[in-house]
PDB file of N, CA and C in Angstrom:
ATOM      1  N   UNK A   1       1.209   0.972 -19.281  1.00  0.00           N
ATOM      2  CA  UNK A   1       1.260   2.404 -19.436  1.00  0.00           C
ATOM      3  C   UNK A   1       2.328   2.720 -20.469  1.00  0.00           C
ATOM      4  N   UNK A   2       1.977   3.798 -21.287  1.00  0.00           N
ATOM      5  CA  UNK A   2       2.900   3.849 -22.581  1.00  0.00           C
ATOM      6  C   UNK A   2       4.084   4.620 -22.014  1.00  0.00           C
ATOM      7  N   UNK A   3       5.005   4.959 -22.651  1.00  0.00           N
ATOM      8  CA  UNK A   3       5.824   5.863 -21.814  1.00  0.00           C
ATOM      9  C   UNK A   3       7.166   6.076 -23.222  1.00  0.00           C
ATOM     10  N   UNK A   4       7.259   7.219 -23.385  1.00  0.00           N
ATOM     11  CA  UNK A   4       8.381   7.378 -24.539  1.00  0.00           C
ATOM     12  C   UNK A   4      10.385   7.008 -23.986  1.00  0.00           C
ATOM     13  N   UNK A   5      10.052   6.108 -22.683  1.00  0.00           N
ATOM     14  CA  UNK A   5      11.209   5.569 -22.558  1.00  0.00           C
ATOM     15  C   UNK A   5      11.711   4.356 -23.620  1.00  0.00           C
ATOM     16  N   UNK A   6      13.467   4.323 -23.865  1.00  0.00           N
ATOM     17  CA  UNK A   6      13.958   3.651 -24.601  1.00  0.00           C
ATOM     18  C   UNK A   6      13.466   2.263 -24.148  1.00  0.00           C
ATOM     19  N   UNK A   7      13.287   0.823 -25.252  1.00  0.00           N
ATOM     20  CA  UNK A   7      12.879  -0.371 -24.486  1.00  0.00           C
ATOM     21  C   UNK A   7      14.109  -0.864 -25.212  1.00  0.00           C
ATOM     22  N   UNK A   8      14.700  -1.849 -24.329  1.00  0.00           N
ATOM     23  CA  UNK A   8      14.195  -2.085 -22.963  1.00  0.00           C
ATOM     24  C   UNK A   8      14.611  -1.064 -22.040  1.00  0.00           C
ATOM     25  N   UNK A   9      14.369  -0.703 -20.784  1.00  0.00           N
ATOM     26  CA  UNK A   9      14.347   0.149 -19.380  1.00  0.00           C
ATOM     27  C   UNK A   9      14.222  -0.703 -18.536  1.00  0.00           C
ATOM     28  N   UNK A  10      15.400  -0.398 -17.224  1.00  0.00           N
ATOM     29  CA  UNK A  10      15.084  -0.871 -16.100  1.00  0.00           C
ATOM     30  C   UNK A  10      14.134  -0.561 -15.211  1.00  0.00           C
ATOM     31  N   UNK A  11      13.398  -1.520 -14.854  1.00  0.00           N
ATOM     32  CA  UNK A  11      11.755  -1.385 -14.172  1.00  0.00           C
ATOM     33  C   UNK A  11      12.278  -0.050 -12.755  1.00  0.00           C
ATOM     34  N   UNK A  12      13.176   0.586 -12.069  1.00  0.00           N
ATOM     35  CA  UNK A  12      12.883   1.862 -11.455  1.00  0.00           C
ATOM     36  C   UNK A  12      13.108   2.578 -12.616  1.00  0.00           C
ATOM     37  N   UNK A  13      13.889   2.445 -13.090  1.00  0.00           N
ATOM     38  CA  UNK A  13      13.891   4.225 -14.035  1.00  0.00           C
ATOM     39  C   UNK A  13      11.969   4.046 -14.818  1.00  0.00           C
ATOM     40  N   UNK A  14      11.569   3.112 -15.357  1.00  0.00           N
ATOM     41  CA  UNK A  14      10.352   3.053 -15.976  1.00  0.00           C
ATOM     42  C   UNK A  14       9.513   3.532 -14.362  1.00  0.00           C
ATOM     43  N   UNK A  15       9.307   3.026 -13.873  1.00  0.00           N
ATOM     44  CA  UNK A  15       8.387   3.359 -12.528  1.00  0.00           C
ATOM     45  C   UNK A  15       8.904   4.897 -11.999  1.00  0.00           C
ATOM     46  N   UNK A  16      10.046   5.302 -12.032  1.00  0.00           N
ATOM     47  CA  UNK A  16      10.304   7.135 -11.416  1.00  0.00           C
ATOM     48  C   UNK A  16      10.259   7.869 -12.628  1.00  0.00           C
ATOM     49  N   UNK A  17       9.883   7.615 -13.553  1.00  0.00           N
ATOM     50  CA  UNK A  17      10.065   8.508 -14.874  1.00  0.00           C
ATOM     51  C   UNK A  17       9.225   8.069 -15.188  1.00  0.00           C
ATOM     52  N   UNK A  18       7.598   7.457 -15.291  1.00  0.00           N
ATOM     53  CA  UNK A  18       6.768   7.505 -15.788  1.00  0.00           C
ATOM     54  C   UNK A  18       5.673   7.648 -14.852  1.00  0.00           C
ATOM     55  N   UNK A  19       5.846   7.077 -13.684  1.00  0.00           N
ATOM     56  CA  UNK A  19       4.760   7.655 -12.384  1.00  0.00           C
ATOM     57  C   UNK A  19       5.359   9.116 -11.647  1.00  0.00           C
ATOM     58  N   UNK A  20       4.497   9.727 -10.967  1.00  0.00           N
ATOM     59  CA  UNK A  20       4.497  10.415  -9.967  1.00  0.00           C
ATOM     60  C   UNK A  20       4.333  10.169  -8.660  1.00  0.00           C
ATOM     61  N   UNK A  21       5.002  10.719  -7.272  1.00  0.00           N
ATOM     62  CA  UNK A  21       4.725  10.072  -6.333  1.00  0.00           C
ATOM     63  C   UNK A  21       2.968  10.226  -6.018  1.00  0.00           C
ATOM     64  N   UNK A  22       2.431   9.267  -5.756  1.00  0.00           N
ATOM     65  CA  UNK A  22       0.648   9.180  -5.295  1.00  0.00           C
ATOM     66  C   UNK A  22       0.608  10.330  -3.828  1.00  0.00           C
ATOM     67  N   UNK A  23       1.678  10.682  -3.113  1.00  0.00           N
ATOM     68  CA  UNK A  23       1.584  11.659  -2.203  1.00  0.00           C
ATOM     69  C   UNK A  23       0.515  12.936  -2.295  1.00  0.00           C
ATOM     70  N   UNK A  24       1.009  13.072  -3.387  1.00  0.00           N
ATOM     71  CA  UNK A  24      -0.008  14.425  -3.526  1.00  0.00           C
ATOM     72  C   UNK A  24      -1.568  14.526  -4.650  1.00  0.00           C
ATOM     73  N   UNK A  25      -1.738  13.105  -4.832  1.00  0.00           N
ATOM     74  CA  UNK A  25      -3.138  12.635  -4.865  1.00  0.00           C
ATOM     75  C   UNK A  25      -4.013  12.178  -3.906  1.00  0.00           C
ATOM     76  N   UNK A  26      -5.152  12.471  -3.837  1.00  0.00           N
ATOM     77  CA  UNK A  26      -6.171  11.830  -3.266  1.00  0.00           C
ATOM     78  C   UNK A  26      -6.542  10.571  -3.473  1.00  0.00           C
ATOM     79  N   UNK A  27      -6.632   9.682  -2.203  1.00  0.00           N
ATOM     80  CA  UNK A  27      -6.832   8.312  -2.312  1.00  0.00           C
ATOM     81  C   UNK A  27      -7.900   7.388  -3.396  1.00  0.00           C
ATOM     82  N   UNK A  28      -8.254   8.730  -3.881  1.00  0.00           N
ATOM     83  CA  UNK A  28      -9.301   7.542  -4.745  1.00  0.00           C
ATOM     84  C   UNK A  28      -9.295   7.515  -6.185  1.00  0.00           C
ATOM     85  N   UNK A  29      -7.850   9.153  -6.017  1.00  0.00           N
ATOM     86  CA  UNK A  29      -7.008   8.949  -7.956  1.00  0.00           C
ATOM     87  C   UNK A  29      -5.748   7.781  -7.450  1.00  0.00           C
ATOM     88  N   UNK A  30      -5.432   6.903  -6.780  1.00  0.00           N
ATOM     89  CA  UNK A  30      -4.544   6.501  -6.507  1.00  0.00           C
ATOM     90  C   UNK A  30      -4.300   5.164  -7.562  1.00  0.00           C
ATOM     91  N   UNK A  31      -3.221   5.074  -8.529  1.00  0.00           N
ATOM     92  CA  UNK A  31      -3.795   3.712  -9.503  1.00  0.00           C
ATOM     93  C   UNK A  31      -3.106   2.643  -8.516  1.00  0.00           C
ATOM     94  N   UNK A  32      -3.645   1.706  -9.848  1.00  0.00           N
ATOM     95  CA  UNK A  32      -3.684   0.623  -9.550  1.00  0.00           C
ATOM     96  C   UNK A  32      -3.682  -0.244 -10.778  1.00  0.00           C
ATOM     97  N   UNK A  33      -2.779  -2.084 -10.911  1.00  0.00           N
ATOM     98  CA  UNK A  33      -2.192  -2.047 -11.463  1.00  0.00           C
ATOM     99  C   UNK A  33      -2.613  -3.723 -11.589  1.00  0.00           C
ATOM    100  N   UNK A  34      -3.322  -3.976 -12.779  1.00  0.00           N
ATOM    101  CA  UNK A  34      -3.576  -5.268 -12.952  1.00  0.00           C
ATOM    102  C   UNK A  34      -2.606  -6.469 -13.311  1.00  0.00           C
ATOM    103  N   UNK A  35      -1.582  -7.121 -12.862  1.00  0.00           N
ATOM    104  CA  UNK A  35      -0.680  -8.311 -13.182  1.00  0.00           C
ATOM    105  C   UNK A  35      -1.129  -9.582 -13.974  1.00  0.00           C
ATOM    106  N   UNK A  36      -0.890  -9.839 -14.952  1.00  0.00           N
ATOM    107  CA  UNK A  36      -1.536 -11.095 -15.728  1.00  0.00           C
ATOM    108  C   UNK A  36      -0.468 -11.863 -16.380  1.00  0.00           C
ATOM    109  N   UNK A  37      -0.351 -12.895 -15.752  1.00  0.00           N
ATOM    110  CA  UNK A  37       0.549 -13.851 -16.812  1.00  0.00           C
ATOM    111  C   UNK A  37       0.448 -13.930 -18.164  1.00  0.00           C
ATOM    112  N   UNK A  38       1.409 -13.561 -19.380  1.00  0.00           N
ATOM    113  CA  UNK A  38       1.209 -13.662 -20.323  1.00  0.00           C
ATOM    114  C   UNK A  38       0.547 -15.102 -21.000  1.00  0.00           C
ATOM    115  N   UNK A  39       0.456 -16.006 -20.650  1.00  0.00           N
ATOM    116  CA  UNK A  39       0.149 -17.296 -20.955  1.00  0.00           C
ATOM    117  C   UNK A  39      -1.430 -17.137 -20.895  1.00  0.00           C
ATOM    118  N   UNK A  40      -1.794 -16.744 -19.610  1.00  0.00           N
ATOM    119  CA  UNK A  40      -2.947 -16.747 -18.992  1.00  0.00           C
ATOM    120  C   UNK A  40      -4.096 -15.281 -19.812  1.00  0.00           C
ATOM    121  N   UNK A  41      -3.089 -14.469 -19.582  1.00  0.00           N
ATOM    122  CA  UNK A  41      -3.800 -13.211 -20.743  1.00  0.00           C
ATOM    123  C   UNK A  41      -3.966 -14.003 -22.171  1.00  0.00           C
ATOM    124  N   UNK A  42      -3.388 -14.507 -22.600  1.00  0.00           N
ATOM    125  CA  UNK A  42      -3.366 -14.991 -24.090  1.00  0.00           C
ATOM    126  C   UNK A  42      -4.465 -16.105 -24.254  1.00  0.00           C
ATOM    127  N   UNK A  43      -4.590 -16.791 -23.106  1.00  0.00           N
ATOM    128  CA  UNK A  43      -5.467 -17.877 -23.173  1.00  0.00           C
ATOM    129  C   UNK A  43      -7.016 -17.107 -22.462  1.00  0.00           C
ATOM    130  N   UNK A  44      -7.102 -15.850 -21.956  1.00  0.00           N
ATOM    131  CA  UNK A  44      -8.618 -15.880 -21.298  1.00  0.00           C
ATOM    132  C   UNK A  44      -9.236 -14.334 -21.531  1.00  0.00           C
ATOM    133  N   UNK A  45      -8.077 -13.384 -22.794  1.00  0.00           N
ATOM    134  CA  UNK A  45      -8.762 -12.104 -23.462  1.00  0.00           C
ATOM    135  C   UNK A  45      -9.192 -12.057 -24.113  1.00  0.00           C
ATOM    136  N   UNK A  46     -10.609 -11.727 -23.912  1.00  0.00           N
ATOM    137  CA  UNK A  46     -11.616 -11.259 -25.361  1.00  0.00           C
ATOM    138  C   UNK A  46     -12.589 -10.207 -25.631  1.00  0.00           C
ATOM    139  N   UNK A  47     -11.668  -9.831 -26.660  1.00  0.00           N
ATOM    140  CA  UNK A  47     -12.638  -7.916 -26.977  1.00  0.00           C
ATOM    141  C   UNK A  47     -13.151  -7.877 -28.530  1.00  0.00           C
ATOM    142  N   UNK A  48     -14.054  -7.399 -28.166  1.00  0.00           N
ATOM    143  CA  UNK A  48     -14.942  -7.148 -29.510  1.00  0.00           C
ATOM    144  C   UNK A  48     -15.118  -5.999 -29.974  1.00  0.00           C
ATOM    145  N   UNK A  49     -14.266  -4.982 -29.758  1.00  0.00           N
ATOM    146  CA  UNK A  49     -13.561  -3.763 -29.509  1.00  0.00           C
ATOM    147  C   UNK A  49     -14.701  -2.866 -29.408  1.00  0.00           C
ATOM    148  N   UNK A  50     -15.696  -3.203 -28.685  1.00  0.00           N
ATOM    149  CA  UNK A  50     -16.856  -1.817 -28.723  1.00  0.00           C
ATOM    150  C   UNK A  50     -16.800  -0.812 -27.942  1.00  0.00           C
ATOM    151  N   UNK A  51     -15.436  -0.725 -26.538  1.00  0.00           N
ATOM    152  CA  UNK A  51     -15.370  -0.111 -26.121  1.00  0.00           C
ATOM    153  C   UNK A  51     -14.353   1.340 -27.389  1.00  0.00           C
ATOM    154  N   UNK A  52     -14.617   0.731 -28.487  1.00  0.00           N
ATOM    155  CA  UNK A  52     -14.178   1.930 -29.067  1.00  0.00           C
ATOM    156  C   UNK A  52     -14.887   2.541 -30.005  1.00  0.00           C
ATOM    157  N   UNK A  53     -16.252   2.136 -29.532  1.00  0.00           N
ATOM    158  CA  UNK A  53     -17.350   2.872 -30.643  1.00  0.00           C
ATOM    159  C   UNK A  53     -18.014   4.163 -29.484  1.00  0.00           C
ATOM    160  N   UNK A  54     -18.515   5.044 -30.561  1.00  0.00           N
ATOM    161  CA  UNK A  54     -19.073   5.928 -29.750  1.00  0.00           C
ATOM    162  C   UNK A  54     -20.624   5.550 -29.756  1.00  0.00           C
ATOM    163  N   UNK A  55     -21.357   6.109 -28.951  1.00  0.00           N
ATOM    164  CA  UNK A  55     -22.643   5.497 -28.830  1.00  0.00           C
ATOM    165  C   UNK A  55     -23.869   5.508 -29.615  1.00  0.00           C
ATOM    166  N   UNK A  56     -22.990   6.183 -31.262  1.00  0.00           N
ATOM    167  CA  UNK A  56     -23.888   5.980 -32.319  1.00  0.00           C
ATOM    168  C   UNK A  56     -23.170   4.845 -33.155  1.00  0.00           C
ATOM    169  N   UNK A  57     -22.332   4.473 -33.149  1.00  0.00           N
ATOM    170  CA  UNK A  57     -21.718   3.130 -33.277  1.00  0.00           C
ATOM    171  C   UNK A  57     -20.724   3.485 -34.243  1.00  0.00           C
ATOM    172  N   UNK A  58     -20.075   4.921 -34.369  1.00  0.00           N
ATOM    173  CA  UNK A  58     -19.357   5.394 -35.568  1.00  0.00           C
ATOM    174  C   UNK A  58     -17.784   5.150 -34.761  1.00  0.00           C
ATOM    175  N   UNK A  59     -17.315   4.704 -35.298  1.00  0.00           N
ATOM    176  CA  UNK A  59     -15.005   4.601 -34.320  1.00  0.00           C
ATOM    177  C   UNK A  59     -15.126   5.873 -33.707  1.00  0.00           C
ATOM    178  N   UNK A  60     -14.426   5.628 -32.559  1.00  0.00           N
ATOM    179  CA  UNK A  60     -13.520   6.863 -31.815  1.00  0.00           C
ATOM    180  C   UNK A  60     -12.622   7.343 -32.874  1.00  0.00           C
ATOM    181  N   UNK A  61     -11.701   6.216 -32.844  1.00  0.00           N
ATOM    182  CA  UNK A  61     -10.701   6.329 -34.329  1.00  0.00           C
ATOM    183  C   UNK A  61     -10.515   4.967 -34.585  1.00  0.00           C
ATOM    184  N   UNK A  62     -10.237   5.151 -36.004  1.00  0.00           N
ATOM    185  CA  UNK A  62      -9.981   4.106 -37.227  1.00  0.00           C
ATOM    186  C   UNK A  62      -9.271   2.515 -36.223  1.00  0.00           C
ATOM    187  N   UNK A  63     -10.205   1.210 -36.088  1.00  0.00           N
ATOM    188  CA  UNK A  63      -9.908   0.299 -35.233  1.00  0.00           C
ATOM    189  C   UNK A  63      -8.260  -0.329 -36.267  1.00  0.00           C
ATOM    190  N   UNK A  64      -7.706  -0.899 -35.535  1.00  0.00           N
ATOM    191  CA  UNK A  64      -6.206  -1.363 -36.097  1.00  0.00           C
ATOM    192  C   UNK A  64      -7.030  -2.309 -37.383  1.00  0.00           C
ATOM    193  N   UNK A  65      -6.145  -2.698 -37.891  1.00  0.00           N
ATOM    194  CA  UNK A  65      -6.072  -3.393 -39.402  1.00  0.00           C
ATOM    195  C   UNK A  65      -6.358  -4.861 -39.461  1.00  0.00           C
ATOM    196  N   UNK A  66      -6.033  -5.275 -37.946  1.00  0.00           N
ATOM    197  CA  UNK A  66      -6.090  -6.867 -37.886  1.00  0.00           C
ATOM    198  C   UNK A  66      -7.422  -7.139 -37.101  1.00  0.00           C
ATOM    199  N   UNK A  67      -7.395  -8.271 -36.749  1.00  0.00           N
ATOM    200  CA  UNK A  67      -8.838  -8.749 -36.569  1.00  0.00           C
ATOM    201  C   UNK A  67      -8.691  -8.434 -35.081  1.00  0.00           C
ATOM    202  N   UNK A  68      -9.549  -8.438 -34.144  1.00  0.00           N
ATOM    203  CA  UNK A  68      -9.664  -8.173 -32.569  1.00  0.00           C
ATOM    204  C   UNK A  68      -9.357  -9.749 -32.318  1.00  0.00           C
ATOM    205  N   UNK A  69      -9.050  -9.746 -30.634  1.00  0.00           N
ATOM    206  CA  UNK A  69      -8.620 -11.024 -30.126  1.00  0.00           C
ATOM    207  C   UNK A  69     -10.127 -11.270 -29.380  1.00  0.00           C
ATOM    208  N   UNK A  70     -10.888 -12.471 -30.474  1.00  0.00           N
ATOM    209  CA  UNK A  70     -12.661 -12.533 -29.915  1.00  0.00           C
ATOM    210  C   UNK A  70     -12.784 -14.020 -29.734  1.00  0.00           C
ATOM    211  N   UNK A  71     -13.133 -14.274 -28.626  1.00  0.00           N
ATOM    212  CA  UNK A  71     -13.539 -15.302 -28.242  1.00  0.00           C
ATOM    213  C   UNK A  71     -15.204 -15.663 -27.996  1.00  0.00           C
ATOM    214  N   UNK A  72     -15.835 -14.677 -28.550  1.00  0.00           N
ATOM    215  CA  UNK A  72     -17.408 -14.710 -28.760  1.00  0.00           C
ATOM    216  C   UNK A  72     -17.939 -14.255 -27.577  1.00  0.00           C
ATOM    217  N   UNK A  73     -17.458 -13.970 -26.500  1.00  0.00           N
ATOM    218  CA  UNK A  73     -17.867 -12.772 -25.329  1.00  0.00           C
ATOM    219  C   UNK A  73     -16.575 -12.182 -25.081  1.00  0.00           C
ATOM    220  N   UNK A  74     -16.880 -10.936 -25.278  1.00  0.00           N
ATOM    221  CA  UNK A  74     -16.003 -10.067 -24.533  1.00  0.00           C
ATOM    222  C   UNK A  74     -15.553  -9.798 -22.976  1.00  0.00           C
ATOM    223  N   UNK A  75     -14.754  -9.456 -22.449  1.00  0.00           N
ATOM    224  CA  UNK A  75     -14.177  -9.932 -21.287  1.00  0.00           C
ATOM    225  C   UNK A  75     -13.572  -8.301 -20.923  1.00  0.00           C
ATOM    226  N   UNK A  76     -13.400  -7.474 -21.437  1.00  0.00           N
ATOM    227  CA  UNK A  76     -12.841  -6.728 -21.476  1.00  0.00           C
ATOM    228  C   UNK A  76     -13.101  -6.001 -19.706  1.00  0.00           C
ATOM    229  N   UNK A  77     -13.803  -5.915 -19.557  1.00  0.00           N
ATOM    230  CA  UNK A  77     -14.604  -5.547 -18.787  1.00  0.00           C
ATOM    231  C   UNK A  77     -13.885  -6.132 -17.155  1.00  0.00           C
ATOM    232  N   UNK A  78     -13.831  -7.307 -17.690  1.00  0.00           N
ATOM    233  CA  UNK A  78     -13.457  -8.114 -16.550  1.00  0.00           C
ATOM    234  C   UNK A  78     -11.892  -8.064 -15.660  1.00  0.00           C
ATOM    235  N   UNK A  79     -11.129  -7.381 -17.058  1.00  0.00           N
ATOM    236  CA  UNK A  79      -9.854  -7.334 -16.672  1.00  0.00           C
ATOM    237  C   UNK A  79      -9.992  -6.163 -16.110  1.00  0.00           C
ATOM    238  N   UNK A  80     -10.134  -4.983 -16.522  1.00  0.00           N
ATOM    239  CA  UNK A  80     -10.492  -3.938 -15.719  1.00  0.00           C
ATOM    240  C   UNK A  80     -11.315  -3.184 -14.354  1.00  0.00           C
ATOM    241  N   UNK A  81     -12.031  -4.468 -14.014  1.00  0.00           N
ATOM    242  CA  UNK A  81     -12.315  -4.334 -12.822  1.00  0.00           C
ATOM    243  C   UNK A  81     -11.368  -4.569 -11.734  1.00  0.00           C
ATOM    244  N   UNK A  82     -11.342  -3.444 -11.157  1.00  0.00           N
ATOM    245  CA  UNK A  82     -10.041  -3.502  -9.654  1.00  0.00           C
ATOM    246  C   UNK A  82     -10.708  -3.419  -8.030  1.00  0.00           C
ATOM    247  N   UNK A  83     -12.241  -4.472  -8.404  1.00  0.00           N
ATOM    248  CA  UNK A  83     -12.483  -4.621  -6.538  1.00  0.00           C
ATOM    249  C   UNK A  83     -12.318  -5.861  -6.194  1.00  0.00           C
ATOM    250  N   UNK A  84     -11.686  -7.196  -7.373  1.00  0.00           N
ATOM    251  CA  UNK A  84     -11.177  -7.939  -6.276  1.00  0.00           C
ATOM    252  C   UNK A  84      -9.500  -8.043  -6.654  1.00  0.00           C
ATOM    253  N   UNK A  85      -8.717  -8.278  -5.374  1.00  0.00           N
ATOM    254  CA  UNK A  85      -7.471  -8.222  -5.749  1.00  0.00           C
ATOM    255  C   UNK A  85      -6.760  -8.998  -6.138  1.00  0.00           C
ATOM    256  N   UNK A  86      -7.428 -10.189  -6.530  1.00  0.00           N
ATOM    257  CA  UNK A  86      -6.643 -11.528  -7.057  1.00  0.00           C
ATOM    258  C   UNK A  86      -8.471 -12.539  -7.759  1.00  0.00           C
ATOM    259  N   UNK A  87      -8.103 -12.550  -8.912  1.00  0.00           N
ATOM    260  CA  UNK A  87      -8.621 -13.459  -9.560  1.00  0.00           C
ATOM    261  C   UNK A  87      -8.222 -14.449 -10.754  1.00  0.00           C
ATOM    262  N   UNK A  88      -9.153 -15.120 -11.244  1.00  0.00           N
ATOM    263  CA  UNK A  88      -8.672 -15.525 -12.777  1.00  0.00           C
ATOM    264  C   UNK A  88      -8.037 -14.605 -13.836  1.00  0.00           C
ATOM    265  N   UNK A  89      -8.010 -13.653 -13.906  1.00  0.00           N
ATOM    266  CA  UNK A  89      -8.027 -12.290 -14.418  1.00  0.00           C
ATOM    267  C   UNK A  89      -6.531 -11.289 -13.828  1.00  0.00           C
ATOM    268  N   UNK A  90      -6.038 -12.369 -12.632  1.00  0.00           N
ATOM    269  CA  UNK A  90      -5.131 -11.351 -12.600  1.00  0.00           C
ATOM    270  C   UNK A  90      -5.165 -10.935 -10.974  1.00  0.00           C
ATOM    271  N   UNK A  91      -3.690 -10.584 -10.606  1.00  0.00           N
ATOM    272  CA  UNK A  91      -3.763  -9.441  -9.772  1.00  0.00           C
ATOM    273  C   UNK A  91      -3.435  -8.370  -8.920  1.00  0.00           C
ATOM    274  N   UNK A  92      -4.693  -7.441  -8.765  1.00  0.00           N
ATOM    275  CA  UNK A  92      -4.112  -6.296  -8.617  1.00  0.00           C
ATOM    276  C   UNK A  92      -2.968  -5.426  -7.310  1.00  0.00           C
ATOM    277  N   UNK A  93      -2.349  -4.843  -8.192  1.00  0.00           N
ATOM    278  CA  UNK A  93      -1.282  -4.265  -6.982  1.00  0.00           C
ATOM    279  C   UNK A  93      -1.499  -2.609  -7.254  1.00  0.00           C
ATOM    280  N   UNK A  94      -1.463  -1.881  -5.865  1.00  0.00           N
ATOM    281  CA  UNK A  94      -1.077  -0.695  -5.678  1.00  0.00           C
ATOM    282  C   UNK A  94       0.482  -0.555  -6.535  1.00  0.00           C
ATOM    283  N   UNK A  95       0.470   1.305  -6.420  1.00  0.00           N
ATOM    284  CA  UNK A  95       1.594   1.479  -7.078  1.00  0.00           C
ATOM    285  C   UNK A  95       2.565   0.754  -6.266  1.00  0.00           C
ATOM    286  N   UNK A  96       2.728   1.203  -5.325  1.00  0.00           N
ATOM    287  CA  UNK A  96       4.047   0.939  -4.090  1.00  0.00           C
ATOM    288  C   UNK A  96       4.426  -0.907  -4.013  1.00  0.00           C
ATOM    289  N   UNK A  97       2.664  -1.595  -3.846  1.00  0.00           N
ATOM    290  CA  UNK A  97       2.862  -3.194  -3.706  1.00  0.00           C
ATOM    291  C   UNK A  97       3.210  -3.692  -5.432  1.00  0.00           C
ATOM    292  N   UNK A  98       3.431  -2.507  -6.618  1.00  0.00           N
ATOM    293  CA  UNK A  98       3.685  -3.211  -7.845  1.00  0.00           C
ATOM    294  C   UNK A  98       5.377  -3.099  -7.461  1.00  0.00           C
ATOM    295  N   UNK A  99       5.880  -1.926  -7.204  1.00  0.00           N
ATOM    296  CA  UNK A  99       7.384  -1.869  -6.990  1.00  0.00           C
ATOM    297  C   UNK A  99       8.029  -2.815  -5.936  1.00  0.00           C
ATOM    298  N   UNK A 100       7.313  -2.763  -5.020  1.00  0.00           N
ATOM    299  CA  UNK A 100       8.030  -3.656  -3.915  1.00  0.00           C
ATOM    300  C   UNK A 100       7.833  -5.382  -4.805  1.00  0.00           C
ATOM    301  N   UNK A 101       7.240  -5.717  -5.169  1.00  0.00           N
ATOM    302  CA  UNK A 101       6.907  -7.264  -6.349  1.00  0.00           C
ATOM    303  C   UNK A 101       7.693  -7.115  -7.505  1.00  0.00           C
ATOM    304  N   UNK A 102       8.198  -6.073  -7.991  1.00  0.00           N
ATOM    305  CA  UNK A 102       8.810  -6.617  -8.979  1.00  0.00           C
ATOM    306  C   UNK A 102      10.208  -5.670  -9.418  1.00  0.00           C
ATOM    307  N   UNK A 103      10.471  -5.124  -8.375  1.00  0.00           N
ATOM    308  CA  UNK A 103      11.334  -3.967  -8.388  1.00  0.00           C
ATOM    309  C   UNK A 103      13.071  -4.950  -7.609  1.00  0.00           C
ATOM    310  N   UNK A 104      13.977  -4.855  -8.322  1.00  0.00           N
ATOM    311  CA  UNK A 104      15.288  -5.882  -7.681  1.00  0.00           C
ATOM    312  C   UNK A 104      16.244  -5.001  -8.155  1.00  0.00           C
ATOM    313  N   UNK A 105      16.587  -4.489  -6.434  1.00  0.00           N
ATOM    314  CA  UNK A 105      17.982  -3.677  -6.559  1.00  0.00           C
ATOM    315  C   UNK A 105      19.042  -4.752  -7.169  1.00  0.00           C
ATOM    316  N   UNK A 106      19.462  -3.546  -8.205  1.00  0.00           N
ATOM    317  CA  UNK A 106      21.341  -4.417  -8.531  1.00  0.00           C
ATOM    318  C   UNK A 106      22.175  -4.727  -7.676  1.00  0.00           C
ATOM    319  N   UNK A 107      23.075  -6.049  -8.071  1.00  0.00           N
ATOM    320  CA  UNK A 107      23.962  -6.772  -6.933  1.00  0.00           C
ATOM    321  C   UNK A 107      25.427  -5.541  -7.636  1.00  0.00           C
ATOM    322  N   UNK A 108      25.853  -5.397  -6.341  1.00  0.00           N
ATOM    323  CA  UNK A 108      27.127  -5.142  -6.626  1.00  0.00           C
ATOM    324  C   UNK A 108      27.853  -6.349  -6.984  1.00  0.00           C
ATOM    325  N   UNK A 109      28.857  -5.891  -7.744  1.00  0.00           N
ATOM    326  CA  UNK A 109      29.967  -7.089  -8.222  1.00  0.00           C
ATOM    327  C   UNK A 109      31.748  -7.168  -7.252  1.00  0.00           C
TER     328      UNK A 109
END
C-alpha cells in the first residue's frame, strides 16, 4: 500500500497512519494482506501487464518504460487471490494477524 510516509517508517506508525480501524467496516470490506518472501516473489511473478489494458486493448495509462517481469504465463491473478490462506504464492493475513506478525514493540534501554 502506497502511503506518502517518510521511508524508512516504523511498521506502527506505517500501519496507524495509513490504515483505519476495520471497526467501522463491514466484514466483507475488511482487507487483507498477501506476505511473500522476496526471494520467492522474485523467483514465481509473472505479468504480462494486461491487467492494464482496457477491453479494447488501448493502456489505462502509458505502461512503465521497462520490460514487464514475464515468465510466459502470467500469474498475476494468482497472487491476488485471498481464499486460500497459505500457499506457494504467499500468505495471507488479516489486518490485525498482519500487526500482531510483524509488529515489535521497542525494548526499553
Amino acid at each position: 500500500m502506497e502511503s506518502d510516509l517518510p521511508f524508512p517508517t516504523h511498521f506502527h506508525r506505517y500501519v496507524s497512519e495509513t490504515f483505519r480501524t476495520e471497526n467501522i467496516l463491514q466484514p466483507e470490506y475488511h482487507r487483507f494482506f498477501r506476505v511473500v518472501p522476496a526471494s520467492r516473489f522474485l523467483s514465481l511473478f509473472s505479468s504480462d501487464r494486461k491487467h492494464m489494458l482496457r477491453s479494447d486493448g488501448t493502456w489505462i495509462k502509458p505502461p512503465p518504460n521497462y520490460p514487464p517481469i514475464f515468465n510466459g504465463v502470467s500469474n498475476l491473478e494468482s497472487f491476488l487471490d485471498m481464499t486460500t490462506p497459505k500457499n506457494e504464492y504467499g500468505e495471507i493475513f488479516s489486518l490485525m494477524e498482519l500487526v500482531r506478525r510483524f509488529y515489535k514493540p521497542r525494548q526499553l534501554s
